[in-house]
Each structure stands twice: as C-alpha cells, then as structure tokens.
C-alpha atoms as a PDB file:
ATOM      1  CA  UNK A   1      98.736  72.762  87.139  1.00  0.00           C
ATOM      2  CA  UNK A   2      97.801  75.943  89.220  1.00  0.00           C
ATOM      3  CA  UNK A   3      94.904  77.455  88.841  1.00  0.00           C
ATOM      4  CA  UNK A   4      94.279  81.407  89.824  1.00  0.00           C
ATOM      5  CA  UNK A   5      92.387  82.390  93.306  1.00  0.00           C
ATOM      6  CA  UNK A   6      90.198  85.331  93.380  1.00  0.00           C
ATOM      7  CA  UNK A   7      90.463  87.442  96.607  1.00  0.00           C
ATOM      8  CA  UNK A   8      88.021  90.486  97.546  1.00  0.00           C
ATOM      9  CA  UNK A   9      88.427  92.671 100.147  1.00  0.00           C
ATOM     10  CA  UNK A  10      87.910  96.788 100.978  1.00  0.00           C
ATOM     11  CA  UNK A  11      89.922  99.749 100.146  1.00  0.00           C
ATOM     12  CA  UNK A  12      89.061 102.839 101.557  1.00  0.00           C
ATOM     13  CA  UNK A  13      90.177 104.819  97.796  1.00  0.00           C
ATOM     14  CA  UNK A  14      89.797 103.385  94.180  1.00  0.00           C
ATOM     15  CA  UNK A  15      92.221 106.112  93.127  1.00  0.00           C
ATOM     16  CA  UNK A  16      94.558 105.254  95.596  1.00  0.00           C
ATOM     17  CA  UNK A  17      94.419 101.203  94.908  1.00  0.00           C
ATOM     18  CA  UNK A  18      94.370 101.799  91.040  1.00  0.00           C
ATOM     19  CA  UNK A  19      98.009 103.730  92.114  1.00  0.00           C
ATOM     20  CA  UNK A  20      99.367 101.678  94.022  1.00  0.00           C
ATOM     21  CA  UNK A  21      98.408  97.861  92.410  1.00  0.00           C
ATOM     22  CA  UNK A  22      98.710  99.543  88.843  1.00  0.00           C
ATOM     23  CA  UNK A  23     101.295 101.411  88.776  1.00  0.00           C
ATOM     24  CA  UNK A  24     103.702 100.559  91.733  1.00  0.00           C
ATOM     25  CA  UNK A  25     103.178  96.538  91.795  1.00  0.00           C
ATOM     26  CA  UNK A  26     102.253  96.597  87.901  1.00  0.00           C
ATOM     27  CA  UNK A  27      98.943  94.620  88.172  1.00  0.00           C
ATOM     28  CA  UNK A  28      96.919  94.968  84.644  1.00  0.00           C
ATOM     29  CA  UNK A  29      93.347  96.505  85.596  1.00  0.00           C
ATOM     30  CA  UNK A  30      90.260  94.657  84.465  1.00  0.00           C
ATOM     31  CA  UNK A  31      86.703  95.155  85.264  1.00  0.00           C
ATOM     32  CA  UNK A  32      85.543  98.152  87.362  1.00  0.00           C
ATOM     33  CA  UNK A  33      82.268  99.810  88.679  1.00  0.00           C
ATOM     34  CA  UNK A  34      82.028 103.012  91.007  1.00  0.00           C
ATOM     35  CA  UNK A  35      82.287 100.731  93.655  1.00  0.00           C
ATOM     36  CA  UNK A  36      84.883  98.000  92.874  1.00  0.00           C
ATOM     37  CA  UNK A  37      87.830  97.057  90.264  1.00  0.00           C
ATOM     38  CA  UNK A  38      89.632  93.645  89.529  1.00  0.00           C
ATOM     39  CA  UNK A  39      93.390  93.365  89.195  1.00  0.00           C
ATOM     40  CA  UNK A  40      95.423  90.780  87.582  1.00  0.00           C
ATOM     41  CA  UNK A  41      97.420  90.066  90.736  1.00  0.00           C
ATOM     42  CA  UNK A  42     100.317  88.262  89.500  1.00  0.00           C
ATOM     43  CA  UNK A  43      98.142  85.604  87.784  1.00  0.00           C
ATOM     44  CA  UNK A  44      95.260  85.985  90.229  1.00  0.00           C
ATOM     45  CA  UNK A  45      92.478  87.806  90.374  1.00  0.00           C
ATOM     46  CA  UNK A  46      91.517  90.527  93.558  1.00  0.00           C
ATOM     47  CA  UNK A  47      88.538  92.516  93.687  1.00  0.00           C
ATOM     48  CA  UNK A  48      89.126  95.856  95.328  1.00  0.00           C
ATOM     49  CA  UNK A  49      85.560  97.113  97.062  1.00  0.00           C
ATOM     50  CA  UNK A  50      85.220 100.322  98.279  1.00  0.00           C
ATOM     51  CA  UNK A  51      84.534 100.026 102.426  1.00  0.00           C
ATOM     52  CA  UNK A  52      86.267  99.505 105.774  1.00  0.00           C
ATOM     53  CA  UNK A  53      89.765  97.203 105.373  1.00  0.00           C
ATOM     54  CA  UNK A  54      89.423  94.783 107.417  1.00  0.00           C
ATOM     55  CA  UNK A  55      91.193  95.013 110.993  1.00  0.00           C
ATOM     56  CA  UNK A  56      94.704  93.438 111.448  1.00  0.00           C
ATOM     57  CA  UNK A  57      96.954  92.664 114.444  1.00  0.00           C
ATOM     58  CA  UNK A  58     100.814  92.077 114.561  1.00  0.00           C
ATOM     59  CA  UNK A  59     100.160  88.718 115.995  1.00  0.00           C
ATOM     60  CA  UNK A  60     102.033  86.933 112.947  1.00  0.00           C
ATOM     61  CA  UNK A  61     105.734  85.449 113.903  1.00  0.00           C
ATOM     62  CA  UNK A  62     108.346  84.925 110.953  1.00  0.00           C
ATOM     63  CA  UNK A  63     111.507  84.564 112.373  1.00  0.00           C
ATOM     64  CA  UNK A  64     112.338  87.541 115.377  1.00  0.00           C
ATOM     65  CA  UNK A  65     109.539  90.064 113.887  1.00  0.00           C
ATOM     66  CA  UNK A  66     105.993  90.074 114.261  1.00  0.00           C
ATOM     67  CA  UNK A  67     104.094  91.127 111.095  1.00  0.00           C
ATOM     68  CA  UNK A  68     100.141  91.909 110.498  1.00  0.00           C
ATOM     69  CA  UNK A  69      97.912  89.109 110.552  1.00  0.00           C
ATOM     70  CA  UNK A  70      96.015  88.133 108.455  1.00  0.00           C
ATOM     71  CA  UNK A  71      97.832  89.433 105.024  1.00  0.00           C
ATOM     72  CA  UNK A  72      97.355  88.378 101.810  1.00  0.00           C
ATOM     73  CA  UNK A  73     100.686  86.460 100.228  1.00  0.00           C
ATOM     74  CA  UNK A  74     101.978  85.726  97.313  1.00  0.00           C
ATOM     75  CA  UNK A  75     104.855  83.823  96.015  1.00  0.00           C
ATOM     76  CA  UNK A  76     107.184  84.587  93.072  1.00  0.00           C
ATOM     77  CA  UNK A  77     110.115  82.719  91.484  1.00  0.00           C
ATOM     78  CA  UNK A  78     113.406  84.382  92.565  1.00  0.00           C
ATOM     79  CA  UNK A  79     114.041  87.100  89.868  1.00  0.00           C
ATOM     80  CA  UNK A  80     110.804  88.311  89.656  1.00  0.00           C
ATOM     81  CA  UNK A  81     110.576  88.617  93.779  1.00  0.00           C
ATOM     82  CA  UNK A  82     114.074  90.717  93.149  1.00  0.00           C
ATOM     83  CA  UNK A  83     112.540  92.922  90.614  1.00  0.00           C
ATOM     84  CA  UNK A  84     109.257  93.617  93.046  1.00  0.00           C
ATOM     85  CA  UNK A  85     111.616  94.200  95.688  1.00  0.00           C
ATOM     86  CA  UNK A  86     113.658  96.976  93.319  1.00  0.00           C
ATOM     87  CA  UNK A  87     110.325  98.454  92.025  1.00  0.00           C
ATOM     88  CA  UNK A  88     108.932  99.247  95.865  1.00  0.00           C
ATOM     89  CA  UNK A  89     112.083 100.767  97.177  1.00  0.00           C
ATOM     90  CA  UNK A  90     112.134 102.893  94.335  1.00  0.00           C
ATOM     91  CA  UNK A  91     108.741 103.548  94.732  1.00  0.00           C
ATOM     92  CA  UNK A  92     109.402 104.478  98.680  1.00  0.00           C
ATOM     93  CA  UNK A  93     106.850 102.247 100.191  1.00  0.00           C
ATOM     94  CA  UNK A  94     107.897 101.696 103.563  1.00  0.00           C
ATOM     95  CA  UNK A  95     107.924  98.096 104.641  1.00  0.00           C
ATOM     96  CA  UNK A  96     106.419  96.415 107.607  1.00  0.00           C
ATOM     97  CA  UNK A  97     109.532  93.595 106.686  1.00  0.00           C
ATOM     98  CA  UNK A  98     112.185  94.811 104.533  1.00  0.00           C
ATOM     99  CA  UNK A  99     113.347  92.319 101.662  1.00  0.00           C
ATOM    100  CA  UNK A 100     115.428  89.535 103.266  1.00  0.00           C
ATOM    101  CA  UNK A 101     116.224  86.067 103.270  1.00  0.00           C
ATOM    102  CA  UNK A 102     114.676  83.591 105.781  1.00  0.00           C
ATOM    103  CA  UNK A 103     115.702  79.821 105.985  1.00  0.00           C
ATOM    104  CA  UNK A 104     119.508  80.134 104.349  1.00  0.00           C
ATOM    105  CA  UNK A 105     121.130  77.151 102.923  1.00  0.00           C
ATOM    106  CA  UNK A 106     117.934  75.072 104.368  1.00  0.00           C
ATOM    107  CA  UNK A 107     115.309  73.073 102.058  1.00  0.00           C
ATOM    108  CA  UNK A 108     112.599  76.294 102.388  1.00  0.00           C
ATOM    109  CA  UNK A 109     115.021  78.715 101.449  1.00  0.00           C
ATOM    110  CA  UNK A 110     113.014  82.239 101.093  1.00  0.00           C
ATOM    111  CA  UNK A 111     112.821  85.843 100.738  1.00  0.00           C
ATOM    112  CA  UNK A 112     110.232  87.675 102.471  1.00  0.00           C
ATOM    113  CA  UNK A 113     108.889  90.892 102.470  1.00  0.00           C
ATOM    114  CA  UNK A 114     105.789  92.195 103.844  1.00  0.00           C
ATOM    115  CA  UNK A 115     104.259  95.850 103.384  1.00  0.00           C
ATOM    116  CA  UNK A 116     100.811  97.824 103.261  1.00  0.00           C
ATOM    117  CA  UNK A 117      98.783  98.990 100.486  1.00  0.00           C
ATOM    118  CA  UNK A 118      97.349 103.029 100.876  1.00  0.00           C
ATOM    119  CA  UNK A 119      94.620 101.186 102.661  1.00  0.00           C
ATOM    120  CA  UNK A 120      96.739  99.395 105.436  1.00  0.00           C
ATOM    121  CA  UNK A 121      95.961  96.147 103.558  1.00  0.00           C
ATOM    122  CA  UNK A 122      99.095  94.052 104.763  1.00  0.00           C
ATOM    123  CA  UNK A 123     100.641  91.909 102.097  1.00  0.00           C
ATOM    124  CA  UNK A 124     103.566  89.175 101.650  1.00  0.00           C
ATOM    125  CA  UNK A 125     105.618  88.633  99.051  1.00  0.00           C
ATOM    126  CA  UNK A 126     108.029  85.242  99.012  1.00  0.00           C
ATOM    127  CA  UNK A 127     110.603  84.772  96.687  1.00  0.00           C
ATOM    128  CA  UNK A 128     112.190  81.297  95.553  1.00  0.00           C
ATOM    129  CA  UNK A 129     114.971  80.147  93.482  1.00  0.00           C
ATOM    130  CA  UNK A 130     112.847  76.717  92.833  1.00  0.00           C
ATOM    131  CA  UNK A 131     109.130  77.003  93.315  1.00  0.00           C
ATOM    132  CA  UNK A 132     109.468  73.299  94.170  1.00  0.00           C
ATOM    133  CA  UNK A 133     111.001  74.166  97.507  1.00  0.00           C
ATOM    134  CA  UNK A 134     107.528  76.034  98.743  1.00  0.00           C
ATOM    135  CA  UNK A 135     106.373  73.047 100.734  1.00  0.00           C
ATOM    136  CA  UNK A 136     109.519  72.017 101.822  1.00  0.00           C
ATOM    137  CA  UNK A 137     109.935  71.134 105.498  1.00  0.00           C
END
C-alpha cells in the first residue's frame, strides 16, 4: 500500500500558489498561517512557505531536452495525467516539456510533462496506462 509524502518548500506569493495549486491543478487547501498553507497534492501533502524557491539548473536529461533539476514529480494513472494535461493548456501555463510520450511500445511506457509554478518551482507530471509499469526497466 502507498502511503502519502509530505514535501515543503518556498513560494515567493501565497496568493499566487493558492491560484495556481487550487485552482489550476485542483489541489484541496488545508491548513494555513500568514506564512505557509498545505495542499492535498494528488494524495500527498506539500507545505507552501513563504521565502526564496530554491535555485534550479537545466542539468536534468529526459530523452533530447534538458529540464530543471531538481523538480518535484508526480505520477498519475493515464486518464487522469490526460485530464491535467487538458486543464494546463487551457489554463495557458507554458511548459518547460510539453505533454508527450517517452518510451513507446517499451515496458516504461510514459507521458511526461514538466512546467513551473508562479514561483519557478519546476514540477513533473508522468502519466501511465498501468501504474505497475513505473519501475519497469
């Protein structure tokens, strides 16, 4: 059975994060302060402190792109990556890695995408048809 991980890390606006992880990703709010608030991240729980994001470099290498490391990932079962997918080009958040597949017709089949909250927190999103196939070589 999984069990949830709690990440916390700095965004330079509460306004801005409630915005973006509450209304664009759809992340329920939970407990808050001046300084902080807790989202239901897809099942897990971040902690959004006000202060200086930490400092990233496009050192990362997923297939012929280089993307921000480190990032926070997550990964969702197929349909539920599509939706996310829908909900942030509606939304017009421009991606770092547009939505594509990586891996086709191979045992890690995925979909990727990898974009920046109003902070320039970097984040990953994988999709799979079978969450089995996550660790698959």
């Amino acid at each position: 059975m999984l069990t949830p991980f709690h990440l916390a890390y700095h965004v330079t606006s509460l306004d801005e994060a409630r915005a973006f992880y509450g209304g664009v990703l759809g992340c329920r709010e939970g407990r808050s302060t001046e300084t902080w608030v807790d989202f239901d991240f897809f099942g897990h729980q971040i902690s959004l402190h006000l202060g200086t994001p930490f400092a990233t470099t496009d050192t990362g290498k997923v297939g012929d792109h280089m993307v921000p490391m480190p990032h926070l990932g997550l990964v969702l079962h197929l349909p539920d990556w599509q939706a996310l997918a829908d909900r942030l080009t509606a939304a017009g958040v421009a991606f770092v890695l547009p939505p594509q597949v990586r891996f086709q017709g191979q045992p890690g089949e995925q979909w990727t995408m990898f974009f920046r909250d109003p902070s320039s927190n970097p984040i990953e999103v994988k999709g799979f048809a079978d969450l089995a196939n996550v660790f698959a070589g």
